[in-house]
PDB file of N, CA and C in Angstrom:
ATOM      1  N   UNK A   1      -6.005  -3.271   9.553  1.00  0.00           N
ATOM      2  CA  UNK A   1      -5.550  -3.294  10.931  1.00  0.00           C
ATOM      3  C   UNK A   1      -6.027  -2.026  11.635  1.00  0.00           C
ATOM      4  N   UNK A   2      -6.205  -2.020  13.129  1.00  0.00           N
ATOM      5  CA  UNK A   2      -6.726  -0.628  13.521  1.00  0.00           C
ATOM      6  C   UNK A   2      -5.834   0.405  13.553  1.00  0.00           C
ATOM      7  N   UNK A   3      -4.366   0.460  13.265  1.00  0.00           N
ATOM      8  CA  UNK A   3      -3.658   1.439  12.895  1.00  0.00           C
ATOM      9  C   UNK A   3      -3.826   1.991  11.313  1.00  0.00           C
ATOM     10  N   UNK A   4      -4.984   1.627  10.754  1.00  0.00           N
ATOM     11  CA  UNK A   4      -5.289   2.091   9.384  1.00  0.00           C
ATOM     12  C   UNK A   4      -6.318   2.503   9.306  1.00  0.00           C
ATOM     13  N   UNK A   5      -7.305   2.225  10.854  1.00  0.00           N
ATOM     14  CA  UNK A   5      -8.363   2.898  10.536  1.00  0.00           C
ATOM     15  C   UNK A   5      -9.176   4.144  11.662  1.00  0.00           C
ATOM     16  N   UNK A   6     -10.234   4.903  11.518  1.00  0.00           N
ATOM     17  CA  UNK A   6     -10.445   5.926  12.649  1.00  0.00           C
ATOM     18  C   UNK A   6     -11.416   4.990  13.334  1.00  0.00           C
ATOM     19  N   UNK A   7     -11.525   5.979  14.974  1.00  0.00           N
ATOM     20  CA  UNK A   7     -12.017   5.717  16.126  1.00  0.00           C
ATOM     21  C   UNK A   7     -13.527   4.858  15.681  1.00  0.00           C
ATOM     22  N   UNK A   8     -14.286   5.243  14.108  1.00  0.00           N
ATOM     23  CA  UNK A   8     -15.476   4.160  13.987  1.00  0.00           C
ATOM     24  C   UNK A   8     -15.256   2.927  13.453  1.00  0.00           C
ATOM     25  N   UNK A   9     -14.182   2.473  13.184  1.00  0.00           N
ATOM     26  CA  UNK A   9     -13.628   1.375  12.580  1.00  0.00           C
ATOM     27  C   UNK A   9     -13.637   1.292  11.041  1.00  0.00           C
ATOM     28  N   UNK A  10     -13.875   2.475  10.933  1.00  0.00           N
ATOM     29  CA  UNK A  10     -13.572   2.529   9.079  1.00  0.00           C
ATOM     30  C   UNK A  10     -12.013   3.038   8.553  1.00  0.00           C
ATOM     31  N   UNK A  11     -11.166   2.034   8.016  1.00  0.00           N
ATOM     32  CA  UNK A  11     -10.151   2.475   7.200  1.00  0.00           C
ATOM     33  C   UNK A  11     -10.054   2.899   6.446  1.00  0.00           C
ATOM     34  N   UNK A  12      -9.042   4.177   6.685  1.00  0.00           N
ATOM     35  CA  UNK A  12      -8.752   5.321   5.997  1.00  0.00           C
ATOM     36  C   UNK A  12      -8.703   5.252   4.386  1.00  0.00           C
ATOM     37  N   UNK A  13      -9.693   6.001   3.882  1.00  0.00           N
ATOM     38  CA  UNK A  13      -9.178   6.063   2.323  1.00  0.00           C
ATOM     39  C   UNK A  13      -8.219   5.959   1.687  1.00  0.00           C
ATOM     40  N   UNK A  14      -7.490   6.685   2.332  1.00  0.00           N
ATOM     41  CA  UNK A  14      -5.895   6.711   1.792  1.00  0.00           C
ATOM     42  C   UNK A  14      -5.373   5.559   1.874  1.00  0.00           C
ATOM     43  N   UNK A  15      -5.281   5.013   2.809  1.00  0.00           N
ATOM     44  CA  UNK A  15      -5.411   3.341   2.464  1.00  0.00           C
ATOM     45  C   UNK A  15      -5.190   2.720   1.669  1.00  0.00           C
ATOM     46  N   UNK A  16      -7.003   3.022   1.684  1.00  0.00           N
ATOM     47  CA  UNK A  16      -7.516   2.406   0.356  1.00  0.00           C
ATOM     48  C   UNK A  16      -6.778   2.636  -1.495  1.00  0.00           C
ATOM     49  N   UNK A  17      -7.035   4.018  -1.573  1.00  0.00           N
ATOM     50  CA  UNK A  17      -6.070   4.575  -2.637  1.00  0.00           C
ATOM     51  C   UNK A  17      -5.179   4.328  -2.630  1.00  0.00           C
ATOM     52  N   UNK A  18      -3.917   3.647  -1.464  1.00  0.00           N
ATOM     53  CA  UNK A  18      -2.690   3.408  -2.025  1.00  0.00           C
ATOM     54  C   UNK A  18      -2.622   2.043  -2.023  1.00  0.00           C
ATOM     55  N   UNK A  19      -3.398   1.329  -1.894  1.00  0.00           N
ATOM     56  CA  UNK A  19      -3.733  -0.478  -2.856  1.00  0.00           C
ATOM     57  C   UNK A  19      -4.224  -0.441  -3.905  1.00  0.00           C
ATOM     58  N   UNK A  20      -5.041   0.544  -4.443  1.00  0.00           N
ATOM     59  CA  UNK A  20      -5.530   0.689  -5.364  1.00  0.00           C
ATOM     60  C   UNK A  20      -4.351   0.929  -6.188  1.00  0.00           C
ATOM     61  N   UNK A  21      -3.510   2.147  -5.906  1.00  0.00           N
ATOM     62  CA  UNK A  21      -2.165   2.613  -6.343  1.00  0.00           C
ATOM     63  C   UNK A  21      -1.247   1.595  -6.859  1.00  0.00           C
ATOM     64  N   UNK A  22      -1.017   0.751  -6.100  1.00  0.00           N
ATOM     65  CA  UNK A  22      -0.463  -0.564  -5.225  1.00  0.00           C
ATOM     66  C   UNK A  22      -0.616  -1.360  -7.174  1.00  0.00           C
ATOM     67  N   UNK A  23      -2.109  -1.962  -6.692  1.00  0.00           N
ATOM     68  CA  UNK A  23      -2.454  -2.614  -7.972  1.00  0.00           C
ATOM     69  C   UNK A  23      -2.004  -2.314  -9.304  1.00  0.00           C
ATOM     70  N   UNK A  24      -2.799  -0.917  -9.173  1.00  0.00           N
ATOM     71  CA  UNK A  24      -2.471  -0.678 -11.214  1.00  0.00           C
ATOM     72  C   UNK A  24      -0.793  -0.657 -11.464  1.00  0.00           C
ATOM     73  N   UNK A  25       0.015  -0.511 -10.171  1.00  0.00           N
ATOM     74  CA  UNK A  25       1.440  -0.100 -10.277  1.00  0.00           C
ATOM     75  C   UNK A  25       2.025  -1.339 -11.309  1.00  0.00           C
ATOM     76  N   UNK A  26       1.600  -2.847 -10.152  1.00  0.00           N
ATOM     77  CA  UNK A  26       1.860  -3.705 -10.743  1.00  0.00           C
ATOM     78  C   UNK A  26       1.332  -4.057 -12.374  1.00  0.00           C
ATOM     79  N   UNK A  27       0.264  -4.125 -12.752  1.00  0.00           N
ATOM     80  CA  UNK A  27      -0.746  -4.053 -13.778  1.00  0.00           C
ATOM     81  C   UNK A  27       0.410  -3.921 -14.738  1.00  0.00           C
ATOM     82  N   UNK A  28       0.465  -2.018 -14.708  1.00  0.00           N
ATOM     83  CA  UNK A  28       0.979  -1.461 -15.466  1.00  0.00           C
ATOM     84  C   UNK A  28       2.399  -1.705 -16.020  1.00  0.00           C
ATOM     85  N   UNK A  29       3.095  -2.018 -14.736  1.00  0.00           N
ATOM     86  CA  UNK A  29       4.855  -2.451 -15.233  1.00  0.00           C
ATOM     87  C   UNK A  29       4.972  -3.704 -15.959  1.00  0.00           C
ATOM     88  N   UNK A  30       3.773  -4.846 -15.756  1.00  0.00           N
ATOM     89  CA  UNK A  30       3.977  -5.945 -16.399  1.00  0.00           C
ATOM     90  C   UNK A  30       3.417  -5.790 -17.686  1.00  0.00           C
ATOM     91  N   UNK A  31       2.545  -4.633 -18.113  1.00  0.00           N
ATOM     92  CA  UNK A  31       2.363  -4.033 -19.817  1.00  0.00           C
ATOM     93  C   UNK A  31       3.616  -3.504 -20.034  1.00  0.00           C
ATOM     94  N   UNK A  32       3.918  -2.658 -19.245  1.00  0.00           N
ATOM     95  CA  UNK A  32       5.380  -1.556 -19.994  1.00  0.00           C
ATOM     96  C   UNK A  32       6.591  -2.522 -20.089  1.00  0.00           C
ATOM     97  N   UNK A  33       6.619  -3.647 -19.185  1.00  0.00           N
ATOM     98  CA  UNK A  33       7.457  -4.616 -19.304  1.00  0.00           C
ATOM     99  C   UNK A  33       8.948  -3.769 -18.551  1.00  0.00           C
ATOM    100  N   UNK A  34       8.361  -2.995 -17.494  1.00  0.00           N
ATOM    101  CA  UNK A  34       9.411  -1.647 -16.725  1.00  0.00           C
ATOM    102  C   UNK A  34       8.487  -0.726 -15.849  1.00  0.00           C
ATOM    103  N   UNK A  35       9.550  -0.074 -15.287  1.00  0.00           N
ATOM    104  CA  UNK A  35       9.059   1.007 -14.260  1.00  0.00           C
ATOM    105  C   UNK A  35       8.168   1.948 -14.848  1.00  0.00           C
ATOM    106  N   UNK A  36       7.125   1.650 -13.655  1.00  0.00           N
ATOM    107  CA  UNK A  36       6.339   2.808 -14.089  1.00  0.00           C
ATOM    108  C   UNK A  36       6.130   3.952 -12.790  1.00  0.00           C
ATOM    109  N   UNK A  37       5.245   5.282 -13.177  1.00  0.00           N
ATOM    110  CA  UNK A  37       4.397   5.530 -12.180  1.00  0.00           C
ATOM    111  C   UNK A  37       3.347   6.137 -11.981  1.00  0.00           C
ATOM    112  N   UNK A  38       2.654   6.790 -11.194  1.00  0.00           N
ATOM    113  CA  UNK A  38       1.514   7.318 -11.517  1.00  0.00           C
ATOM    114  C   UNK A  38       1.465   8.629 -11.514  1.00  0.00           C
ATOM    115  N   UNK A  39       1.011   8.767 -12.734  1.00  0.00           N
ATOM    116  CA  UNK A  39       0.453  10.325 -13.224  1.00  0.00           C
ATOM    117  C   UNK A  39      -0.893  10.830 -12.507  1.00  0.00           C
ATOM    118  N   UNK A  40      -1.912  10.487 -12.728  1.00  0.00           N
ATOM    119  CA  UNK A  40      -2.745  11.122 -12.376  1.00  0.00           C
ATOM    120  C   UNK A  40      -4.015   9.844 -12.060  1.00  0.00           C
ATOM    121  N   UNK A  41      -5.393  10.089 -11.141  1.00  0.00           N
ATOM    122  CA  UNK A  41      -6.292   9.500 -10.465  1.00  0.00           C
ATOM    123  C   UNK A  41      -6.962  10.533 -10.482  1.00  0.00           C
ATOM    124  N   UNK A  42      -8.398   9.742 -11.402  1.00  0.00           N
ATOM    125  CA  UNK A  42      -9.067  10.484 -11.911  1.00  0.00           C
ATOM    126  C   UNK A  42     -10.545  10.023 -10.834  1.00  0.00           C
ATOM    127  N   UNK A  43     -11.426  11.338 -10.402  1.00  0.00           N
ATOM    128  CA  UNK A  43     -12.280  11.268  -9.533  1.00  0.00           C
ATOM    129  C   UNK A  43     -12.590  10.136  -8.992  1.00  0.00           C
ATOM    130  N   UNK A  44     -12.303   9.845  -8.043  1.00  0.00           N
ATOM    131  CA  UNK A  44     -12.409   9.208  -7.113  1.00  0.00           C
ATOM    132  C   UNK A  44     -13.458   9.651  -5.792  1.00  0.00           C
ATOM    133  N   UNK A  45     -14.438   8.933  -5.681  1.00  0.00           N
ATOM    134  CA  UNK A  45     -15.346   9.245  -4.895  1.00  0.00           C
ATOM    135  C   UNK A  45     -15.553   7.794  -3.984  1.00  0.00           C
ATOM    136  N   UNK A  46     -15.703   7.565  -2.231  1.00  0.00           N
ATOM    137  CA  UNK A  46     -15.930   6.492  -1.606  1.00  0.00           C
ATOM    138  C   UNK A  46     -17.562   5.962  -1.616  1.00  0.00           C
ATOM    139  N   UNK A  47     -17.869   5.095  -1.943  1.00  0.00           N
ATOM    140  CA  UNK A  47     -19.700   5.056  -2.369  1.00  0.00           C
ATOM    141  C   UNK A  47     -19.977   4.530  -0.513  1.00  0.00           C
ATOM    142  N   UNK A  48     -19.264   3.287   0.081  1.00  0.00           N
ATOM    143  CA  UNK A  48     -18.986   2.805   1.229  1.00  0.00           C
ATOM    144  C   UNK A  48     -17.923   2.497   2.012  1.00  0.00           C
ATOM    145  N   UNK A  49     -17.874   2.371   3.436  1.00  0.00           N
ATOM    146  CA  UNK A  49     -16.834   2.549   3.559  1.00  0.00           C
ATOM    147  C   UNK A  49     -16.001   1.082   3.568  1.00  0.00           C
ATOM    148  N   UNK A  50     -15.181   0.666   4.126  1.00  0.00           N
ATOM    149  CA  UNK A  50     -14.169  -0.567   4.276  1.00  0.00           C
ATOM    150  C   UNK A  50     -13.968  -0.770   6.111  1.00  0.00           C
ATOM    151  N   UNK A  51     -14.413  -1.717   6.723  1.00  0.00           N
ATOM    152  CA  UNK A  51     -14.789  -1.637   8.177  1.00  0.00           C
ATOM    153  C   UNK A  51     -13.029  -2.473   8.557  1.00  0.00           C
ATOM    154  N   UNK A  52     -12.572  -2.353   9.561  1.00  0.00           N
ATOM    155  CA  UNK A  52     -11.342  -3.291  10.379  1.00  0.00           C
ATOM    156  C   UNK A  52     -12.466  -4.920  10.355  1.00  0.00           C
ATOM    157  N   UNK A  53     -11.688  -6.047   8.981  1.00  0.00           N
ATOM    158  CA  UNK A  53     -11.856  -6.952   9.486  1.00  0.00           C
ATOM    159  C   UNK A  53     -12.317  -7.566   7.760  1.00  0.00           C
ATOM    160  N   UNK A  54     -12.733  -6.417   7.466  1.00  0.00           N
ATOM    161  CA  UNK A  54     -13.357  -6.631   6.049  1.00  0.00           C
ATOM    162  C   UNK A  54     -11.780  -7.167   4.939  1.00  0.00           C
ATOM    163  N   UNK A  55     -12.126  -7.657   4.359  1.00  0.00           N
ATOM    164  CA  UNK A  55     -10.731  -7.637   2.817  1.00  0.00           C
ATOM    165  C   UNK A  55     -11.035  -6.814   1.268  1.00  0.00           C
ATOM    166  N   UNK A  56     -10.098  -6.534   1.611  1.00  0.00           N
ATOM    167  CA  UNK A  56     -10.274  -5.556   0.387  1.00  0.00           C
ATOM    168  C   UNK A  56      -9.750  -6.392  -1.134  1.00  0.00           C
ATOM    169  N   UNK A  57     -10.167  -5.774  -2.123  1.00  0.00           N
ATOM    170  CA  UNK A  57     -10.313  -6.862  -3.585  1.00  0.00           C
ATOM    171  C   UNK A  57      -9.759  -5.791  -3.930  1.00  0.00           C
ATOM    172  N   UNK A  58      -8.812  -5.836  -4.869  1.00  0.00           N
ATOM    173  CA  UNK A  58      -9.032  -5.016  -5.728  1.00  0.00           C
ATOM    174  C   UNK A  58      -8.637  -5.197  -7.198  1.00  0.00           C
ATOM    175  N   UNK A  59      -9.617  -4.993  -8.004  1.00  0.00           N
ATOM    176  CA  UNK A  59      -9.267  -5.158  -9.557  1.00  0.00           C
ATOM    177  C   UNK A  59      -8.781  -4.794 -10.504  1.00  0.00           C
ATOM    178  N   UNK A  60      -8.265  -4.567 -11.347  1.00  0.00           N
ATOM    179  CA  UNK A  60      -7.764  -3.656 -12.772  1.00  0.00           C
ATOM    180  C   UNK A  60      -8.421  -4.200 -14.383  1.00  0.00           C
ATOM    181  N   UNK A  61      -8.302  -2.926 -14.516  1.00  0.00           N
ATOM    182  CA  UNK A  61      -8.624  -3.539 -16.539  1.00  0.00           C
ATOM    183  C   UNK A  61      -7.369  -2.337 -17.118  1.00  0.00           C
ATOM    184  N   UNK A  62      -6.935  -3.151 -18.064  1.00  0.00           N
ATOM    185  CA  UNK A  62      -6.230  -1.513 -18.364  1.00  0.00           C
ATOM    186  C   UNK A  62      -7.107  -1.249 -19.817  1.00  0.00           C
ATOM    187  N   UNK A  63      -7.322  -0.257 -19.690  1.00  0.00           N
ATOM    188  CA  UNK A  63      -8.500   0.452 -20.826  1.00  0.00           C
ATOM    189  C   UNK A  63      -8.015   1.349 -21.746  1.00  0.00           C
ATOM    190  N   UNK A  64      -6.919   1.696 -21.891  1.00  0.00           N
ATOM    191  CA  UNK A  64      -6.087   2.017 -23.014  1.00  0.00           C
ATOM    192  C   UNK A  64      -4.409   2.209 -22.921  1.00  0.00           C
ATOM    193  N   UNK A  65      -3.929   1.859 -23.951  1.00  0.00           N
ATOM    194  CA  UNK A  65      -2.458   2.544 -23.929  1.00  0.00           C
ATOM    195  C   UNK A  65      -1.993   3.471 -24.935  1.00  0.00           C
ATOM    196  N   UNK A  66      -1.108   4.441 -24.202  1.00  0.00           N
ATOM    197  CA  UNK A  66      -0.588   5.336 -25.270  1.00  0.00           C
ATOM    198  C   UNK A  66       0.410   5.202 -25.494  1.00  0.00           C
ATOM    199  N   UNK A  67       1.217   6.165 -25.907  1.00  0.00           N
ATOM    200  CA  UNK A  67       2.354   6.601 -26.363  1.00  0.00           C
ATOM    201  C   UNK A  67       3.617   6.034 -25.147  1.00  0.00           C
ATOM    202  N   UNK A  68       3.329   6.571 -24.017  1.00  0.00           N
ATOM    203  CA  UNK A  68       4.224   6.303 -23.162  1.00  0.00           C
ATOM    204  C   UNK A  68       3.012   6.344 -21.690  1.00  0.00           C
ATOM    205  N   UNK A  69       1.845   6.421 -21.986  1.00  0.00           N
ATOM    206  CA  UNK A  69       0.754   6.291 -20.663  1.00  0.00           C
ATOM    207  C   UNK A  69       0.287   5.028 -20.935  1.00  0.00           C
ATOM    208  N   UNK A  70      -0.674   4.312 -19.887  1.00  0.00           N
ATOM    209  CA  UNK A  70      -1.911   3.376 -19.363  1.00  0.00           C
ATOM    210  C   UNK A  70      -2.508   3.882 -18.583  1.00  0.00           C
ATOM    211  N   UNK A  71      -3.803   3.659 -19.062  1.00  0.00           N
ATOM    212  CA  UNK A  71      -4.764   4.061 -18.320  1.00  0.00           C
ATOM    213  C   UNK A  71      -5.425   2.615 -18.039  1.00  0.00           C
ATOM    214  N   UNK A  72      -5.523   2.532 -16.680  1.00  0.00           N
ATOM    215  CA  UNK A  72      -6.936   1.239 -16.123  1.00  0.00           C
ATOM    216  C   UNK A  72      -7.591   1.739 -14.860  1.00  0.00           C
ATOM    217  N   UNK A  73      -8.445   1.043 -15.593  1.00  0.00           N
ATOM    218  CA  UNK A  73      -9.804   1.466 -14.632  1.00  0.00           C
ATOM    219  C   UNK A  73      -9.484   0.015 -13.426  1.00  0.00           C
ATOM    220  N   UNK A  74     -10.090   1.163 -12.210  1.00  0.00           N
ATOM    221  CA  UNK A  74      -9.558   0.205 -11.004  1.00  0.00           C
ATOM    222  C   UNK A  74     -10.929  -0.068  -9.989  1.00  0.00           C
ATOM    223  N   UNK A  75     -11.420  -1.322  -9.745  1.00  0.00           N
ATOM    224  CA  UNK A  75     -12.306  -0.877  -8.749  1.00  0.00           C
ATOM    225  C   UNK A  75     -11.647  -1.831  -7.132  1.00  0.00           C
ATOM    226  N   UNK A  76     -12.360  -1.127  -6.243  1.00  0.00           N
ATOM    227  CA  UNK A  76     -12.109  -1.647  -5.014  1.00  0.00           C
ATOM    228  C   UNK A  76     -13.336  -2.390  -4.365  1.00  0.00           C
ATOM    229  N   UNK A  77     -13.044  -3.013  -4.294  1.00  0.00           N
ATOM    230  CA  UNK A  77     -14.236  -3.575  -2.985  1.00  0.00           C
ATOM    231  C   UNK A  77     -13.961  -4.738  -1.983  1.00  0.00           C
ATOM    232  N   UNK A  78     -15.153  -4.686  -0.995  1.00  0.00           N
ATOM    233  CA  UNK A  78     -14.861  -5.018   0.504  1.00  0.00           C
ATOM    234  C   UNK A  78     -15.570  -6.120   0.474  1.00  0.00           C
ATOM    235  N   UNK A  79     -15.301  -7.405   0.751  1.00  0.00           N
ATOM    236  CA  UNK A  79     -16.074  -8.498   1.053  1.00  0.00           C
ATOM    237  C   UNK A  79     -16.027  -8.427   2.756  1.00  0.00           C
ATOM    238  N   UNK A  80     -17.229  -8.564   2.861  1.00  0.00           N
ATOM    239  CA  UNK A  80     -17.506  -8.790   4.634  1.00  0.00           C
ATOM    240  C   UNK A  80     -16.927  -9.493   5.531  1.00  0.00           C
ATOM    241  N   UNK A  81     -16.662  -8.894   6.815  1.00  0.00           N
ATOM    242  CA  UNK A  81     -16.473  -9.802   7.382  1.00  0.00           C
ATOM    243  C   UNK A  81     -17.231 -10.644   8.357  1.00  0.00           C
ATOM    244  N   UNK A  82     -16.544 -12.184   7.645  1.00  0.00           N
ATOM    245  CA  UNK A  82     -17.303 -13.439   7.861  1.00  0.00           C
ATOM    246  C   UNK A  82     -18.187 -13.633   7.255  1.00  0.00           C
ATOM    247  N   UNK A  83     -18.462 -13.336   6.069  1.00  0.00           N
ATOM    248  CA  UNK A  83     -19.470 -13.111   4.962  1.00  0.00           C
ATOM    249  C   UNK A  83     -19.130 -13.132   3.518  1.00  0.00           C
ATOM    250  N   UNK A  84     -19.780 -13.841   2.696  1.00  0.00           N
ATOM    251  CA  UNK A  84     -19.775 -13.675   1.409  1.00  0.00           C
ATOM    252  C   UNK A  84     -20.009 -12.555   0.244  1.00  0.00           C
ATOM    253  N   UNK A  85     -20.384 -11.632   1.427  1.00  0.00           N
ATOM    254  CA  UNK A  85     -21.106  -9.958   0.835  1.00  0.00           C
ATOM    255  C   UNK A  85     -20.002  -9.513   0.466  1.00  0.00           C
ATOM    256  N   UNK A  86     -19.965  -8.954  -0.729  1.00  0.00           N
ATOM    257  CA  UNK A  86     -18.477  -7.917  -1.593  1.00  0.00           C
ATOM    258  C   UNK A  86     -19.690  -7.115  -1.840  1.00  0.00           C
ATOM    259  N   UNK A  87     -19.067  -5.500  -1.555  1.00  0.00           N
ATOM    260  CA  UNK A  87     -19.664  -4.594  -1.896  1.00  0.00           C
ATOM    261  C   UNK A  87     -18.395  -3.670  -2.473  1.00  0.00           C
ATOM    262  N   UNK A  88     -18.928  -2.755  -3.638  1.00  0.00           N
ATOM    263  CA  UNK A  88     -18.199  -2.031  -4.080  1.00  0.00           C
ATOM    264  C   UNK A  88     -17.821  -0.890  -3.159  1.00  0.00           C
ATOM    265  N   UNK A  89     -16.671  -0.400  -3.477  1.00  0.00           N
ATOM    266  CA  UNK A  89     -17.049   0.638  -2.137  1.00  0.00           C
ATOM    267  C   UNK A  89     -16.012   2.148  -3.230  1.00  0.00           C
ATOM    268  N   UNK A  90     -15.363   1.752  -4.226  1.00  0.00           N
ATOM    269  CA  UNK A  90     -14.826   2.990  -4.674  1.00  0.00           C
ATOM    270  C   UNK A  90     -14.034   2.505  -5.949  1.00  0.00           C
ATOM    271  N   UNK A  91     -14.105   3.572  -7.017  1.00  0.00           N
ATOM    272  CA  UNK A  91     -13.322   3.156  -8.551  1.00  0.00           C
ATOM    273  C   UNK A  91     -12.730   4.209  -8.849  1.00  0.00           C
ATOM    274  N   UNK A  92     -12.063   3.820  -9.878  1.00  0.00           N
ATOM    275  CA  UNK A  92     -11.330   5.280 -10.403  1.00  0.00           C
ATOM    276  C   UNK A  92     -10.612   4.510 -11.808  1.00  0.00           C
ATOM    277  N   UNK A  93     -10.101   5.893 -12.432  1.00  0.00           N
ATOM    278  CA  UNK A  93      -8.815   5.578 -13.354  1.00  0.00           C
ATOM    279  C   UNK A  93      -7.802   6.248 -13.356  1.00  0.00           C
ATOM    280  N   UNK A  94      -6.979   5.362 -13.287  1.00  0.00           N
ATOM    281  CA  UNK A  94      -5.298   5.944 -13.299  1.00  0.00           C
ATOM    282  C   UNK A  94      -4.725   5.449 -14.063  1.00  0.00           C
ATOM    283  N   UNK A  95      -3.857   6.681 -14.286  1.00  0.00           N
ATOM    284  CA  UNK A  95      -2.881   6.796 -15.402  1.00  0.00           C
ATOM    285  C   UNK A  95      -1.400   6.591 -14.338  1.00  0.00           C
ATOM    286  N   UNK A  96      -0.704   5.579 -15.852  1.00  0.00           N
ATOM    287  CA  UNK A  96       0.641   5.604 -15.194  1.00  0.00           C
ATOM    288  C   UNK A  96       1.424   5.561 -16.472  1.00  0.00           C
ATOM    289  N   UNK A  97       2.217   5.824 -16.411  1.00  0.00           N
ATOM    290  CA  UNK A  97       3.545   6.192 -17.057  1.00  0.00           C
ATOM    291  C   UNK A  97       4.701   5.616 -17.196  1.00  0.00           C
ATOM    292  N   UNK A  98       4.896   5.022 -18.235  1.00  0.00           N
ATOM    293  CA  UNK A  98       6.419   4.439 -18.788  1.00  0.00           C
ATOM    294  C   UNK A  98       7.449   5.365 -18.480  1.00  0.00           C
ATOM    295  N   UNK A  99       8.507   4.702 -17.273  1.00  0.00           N
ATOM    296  CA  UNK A  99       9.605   5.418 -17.442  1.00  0.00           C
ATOM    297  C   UNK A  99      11.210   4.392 -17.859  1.00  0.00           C
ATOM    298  N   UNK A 100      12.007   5.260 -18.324  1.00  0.00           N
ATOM    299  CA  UNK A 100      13.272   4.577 -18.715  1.00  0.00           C
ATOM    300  C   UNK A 100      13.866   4.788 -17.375  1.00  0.00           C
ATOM    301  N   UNK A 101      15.385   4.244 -17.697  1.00  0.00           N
ATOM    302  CA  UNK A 101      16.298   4.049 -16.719  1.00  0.00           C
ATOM    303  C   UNK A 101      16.982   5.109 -15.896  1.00  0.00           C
ATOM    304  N   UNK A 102      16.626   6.338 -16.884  1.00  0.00           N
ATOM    305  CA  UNK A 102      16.980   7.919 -16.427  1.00  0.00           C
ATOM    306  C   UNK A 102      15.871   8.556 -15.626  1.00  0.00           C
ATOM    307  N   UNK A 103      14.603   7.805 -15.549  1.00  0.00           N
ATOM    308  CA  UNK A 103      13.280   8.610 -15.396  1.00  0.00           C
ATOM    309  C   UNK A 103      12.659   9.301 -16.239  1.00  0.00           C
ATOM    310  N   UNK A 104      12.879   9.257 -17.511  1.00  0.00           N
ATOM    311  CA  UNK A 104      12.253   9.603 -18.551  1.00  0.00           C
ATOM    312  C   UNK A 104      11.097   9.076 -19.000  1.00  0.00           C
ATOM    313  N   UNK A 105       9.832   9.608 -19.380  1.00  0.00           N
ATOM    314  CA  UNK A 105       9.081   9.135 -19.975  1.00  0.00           C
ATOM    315  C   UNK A 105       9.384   8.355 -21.445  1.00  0.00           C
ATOM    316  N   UNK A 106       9.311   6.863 -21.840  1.00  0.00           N
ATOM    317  CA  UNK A 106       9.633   5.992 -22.703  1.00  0.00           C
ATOM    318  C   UNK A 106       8.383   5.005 -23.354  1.00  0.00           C
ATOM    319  N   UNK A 107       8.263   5.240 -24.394  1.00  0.00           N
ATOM    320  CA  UNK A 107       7.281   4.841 -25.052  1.00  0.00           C
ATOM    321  C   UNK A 107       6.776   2.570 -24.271  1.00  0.00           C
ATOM    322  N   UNK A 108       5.584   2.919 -24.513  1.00  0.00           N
ATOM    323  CA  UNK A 108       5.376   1.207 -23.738  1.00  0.00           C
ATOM    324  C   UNK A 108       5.334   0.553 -24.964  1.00  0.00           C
ATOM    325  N   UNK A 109       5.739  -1.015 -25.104  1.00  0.00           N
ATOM    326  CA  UNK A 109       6.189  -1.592 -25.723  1.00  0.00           C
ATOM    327  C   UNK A 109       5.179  -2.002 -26.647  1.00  0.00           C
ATOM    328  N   UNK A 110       5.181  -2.651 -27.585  1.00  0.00           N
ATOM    329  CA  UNK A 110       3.790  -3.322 -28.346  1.00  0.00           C
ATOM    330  C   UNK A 110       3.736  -4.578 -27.339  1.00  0.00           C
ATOM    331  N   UNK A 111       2.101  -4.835 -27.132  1.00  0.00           N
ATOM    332  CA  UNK A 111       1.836  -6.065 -26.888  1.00  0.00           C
ATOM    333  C   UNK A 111       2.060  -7.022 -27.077  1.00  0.00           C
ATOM    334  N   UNK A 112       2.596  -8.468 -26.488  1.00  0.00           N
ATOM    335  CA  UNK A 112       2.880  -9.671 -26.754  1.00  0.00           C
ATOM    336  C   UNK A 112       2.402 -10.245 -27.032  1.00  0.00           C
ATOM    337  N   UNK A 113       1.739 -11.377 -28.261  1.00  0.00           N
ATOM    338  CA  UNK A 113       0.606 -12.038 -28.099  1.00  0.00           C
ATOM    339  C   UNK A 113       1.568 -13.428 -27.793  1.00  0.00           C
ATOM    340  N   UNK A 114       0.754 -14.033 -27.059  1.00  0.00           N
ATOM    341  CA  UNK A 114       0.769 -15.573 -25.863  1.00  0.00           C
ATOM    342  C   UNK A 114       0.702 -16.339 -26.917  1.00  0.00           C
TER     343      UNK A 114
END
């Protein structure tokens, strides 16, 4: 929307980073099977930008778990608007964090197999 983006019609990174945020949040709580949050976002650089009009994608893998962390790799990208063109436009990995009911960091659960 143009309240998200500057006077050239590109929306704000930050934005962007907090869908990205947004995503792994979800990702992550449905591994920990609970609240999580984010620790840390690891270099993050914009390759292009995201124009008013465009939709933003955004994906997850989660690429490891620890003790009480996940880490997934996140990418973003912009399919055109009125167009079939998706271009990448920015990735990263973030870490998020198992917390308990106190806010404690709490170990994530073993995997379920389906």
């Amino acid at each position: 929307m143009p309240a998200d983006a500057n006077a050239a019609g590109d929306i704000f990174g930050g934005w962007v980073m907090a869908q990205m945020d947004l995503s792994c949040g979800i990702r992550a709580a449905e591994r920990a099977r609970g609240r999580v949050v984010t620790a840390a976002v690891k270099e993050m650089a914009f390759a292009k930008p995201v124009k008013i009009g465009d939709t933003l994608c955004v994906y997850t893998h989660i690429e490891h778990v620890g003790r009480t962390s996940i880490t997934l790799k996140v990418e973003a990208w912009a399919q055109r608007y009125l167009s079939d063109l998706m271009e990448r436009v920015t990735h990263a990995d973030f870490v998020m964090v198992a917390l308990d009911t106190s806010g404690k960091p709490t170990p994530v659960p073993p995997e379920t197999k389906a």
